[in-house]
Protein backbone atom coordinates (compact mmCIF):
# COMPACT_ATOMS: atom_id res chain seq x y z
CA UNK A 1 -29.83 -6.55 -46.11
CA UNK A 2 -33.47 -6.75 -47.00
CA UNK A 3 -36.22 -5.38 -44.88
CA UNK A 4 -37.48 -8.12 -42.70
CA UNK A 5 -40.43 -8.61 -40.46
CA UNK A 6 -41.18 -10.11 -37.06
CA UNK A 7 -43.72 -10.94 -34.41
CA UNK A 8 -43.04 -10.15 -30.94
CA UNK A 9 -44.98 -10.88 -27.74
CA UNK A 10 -43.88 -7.74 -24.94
CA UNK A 11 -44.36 -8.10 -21.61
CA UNK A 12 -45.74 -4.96 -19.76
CA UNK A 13 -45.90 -2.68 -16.78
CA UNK A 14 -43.74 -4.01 -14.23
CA UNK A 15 -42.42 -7.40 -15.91
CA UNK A 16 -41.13 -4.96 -18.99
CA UNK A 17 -39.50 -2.73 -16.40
CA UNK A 18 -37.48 -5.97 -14.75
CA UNK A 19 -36.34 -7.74 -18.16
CA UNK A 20 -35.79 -4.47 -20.06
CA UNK A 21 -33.34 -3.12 -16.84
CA UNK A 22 -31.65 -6.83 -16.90
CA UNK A 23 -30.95 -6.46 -20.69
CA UNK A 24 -29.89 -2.87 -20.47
CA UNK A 25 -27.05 -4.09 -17.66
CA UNK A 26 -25.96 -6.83 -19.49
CA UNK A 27 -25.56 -5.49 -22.67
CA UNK A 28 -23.63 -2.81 -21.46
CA UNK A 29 -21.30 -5.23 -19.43
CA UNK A 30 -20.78 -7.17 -22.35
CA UNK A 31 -20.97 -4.29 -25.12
CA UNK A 32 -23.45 -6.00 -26.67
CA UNK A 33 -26.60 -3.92 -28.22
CA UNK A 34 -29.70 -3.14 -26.03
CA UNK A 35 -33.25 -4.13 -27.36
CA UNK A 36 -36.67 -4.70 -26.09
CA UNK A 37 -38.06 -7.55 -24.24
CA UNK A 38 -39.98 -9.37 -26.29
CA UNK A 39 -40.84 -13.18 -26.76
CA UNK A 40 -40.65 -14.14 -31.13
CA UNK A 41 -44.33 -15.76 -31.88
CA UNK A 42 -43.20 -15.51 -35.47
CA UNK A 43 -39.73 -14.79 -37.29
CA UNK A 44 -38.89 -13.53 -40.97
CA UNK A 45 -42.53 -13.22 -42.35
CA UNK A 46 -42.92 -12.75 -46.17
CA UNK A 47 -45.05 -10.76 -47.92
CA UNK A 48 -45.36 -7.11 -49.01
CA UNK A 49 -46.00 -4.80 -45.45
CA UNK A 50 -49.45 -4.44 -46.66
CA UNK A 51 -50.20 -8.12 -46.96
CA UNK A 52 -48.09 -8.80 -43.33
CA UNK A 53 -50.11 -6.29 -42.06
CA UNK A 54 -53.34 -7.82 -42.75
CA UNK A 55 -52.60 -11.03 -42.12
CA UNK A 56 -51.41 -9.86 -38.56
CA UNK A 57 -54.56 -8.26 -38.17
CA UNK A 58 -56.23 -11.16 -38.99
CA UNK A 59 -53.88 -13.22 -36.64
CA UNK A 60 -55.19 -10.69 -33.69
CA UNK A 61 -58.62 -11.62 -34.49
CA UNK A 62 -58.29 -15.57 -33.41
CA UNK A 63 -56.27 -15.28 -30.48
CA UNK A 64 -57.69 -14.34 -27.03
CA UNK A 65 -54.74 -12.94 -23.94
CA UNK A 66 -52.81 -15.67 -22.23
CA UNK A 67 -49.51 -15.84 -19.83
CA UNK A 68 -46.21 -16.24 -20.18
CA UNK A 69 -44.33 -17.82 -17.91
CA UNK A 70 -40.35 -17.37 -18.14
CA UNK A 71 -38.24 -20.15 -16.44
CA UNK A 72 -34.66 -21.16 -16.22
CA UNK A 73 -31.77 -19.66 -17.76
CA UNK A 74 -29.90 -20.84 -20.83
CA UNK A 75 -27.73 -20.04 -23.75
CA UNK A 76 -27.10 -21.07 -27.07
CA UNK A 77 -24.90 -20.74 -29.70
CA UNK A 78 -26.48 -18.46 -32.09
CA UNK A 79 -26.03 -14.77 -32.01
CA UNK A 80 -29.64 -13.50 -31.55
CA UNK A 81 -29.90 -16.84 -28.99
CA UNK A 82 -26.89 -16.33 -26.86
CA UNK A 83 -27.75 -15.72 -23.18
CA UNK A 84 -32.02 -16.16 -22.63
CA UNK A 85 -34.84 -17.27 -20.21
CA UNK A 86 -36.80 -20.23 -21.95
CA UNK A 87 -40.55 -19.91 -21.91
CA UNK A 88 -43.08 -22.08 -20.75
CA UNK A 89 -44.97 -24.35 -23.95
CA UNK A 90 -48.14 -23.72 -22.77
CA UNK A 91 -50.87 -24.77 -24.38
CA UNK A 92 -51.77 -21.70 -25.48
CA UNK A 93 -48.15 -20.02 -26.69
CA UNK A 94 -47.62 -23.38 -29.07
CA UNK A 95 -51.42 -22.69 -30.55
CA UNK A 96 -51.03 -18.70 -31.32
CA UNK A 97 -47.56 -19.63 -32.59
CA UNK A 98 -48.56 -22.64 -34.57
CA UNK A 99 -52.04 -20.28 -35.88
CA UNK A 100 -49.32 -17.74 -36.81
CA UNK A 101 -47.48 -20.43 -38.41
CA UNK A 102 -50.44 -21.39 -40.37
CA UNK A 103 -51.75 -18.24 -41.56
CA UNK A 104 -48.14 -16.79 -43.14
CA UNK A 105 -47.52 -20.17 -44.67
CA UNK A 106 -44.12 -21.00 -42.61
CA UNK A 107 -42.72 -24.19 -42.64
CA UNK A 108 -40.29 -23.37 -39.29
CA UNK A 109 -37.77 -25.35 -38.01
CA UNK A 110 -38.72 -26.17 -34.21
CA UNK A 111 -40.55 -23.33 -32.10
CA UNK A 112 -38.69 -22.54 -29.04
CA UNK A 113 -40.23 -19.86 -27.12
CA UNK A 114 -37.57 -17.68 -25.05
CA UNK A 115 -36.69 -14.08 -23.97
CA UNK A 116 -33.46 -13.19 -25.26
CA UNK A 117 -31.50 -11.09 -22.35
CA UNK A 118 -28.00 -11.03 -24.03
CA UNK A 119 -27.09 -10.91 -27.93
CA UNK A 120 -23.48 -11.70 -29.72
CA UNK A 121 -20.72 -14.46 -29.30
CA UNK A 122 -19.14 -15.03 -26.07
CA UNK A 123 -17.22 -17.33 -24.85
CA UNK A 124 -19.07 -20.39 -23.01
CA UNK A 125 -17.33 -19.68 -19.70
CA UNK A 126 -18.77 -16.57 -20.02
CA UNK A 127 -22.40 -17.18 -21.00
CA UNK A 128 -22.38 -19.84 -17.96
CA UNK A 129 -21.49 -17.44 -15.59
CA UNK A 130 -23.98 -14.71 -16.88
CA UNK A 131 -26.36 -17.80 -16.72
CA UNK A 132 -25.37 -18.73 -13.01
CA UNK A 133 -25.78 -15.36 -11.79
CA UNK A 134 -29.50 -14.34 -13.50
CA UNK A 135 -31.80 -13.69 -10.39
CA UNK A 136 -34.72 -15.97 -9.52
CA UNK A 137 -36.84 -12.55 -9.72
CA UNK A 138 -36.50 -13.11 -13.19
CA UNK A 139 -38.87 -16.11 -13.36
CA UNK A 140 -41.70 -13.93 -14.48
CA UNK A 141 -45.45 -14.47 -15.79
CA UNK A 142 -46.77 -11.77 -17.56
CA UNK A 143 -50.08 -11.29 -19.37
CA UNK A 144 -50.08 -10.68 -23.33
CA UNK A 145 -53.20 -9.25 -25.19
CA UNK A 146 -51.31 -7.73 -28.22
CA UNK A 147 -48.76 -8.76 -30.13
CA UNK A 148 -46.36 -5.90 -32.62
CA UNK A 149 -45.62 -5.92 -35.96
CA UNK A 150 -41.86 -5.27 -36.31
CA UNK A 151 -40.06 -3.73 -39.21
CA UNK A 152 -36.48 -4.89 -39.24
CA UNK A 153 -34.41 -2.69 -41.23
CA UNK A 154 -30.85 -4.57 -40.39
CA UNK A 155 -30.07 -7.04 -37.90
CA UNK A 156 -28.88 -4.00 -35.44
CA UNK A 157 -31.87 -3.88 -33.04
CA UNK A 158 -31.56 0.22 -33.23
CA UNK A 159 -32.98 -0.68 -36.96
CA UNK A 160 -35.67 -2.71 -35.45
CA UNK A 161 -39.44 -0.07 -35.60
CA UNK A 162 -42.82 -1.78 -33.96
CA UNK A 163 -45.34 -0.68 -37.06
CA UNK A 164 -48.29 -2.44 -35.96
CA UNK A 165 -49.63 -3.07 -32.61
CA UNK A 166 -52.27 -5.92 -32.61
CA UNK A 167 -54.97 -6.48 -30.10
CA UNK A 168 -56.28 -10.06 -29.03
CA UNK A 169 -59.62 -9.93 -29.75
CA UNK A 170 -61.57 -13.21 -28.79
């Protein structure tokens, strides 16, 4: 598989602690793989790491720090979208995504912001319960003023390196 790259929104301090414990616990009850919280802005990117790079700085450069807000439960029936807390479309998520958009020349099917929480194929029965029995606690906001540059070097998130960490500047 080709090298592929990827821009994630992390939440931090105590928010990270939360979704990255609830990921860790469900992927081991479900031997599924563990990976980081993270919210996609921007999937698959194209372009040598160099130009990716630069254009992400660039990206940094328009966008000022906004919220996240993480509401209800759901799950899907795509691998990397299997058990997940949709996020808010805030004003300000669909313009950094849509200036993202823009700027790496992406024609994207539909944006829908989430945090993934479990990855793989599961029965529905079982992603409903999983669903059913998320905690309310999970129903964070959390503040983002940087965004990473991931390096995907499979679709195995232990292959997944954060290159490039980007600060909001305006």
């Amino acid at each position: 598989m080709a090298i592929t790259y990827h821009l994630w929104l992390k939440p931090s301090g105590k928010a990270y602690d939360i979704l990255e414990k609830t990921i860790s616990d469900l992927s081991r009850s479900n031997q599924g793989p563990c990976f980081d919280p993270h919210v996609t802005l921007l999937s698959s990117l194209t372009g040598t790491e160099e130009e990716i790079s630069f254009r992400s700085e660039r990206l940094g450069i328009s966008l000022q720090s906004f919220e996240i807000q993480l509401t209800e439960p759901a799950f899907g029936d795509q691998y990397f979208q299997c058990v997940f807390l949709k996020a808010q479309e805030s004003p300000a998520l669909m313009d950094a995504h849509e200036r993202a958009r823009k700027l790496f020349v992406q024609n994207t099917s539909p944006y829908m912001p989430h945090l993934s929480l479990l990855y793989g194929h599961y029965p529905i029965e079982r992603k409903h319960k999983i669903t059913a029995t998320l905690s309310e606690t999970l129903r964070l906001t959390f503040t983002v003023d940087k965004f990473d540059l991931i390096r995907a070097g499979s679709e195995d998130p232990k292959d997944w390196i954060p290159i490039l960490t980007v600060p909001m500047s305006r």
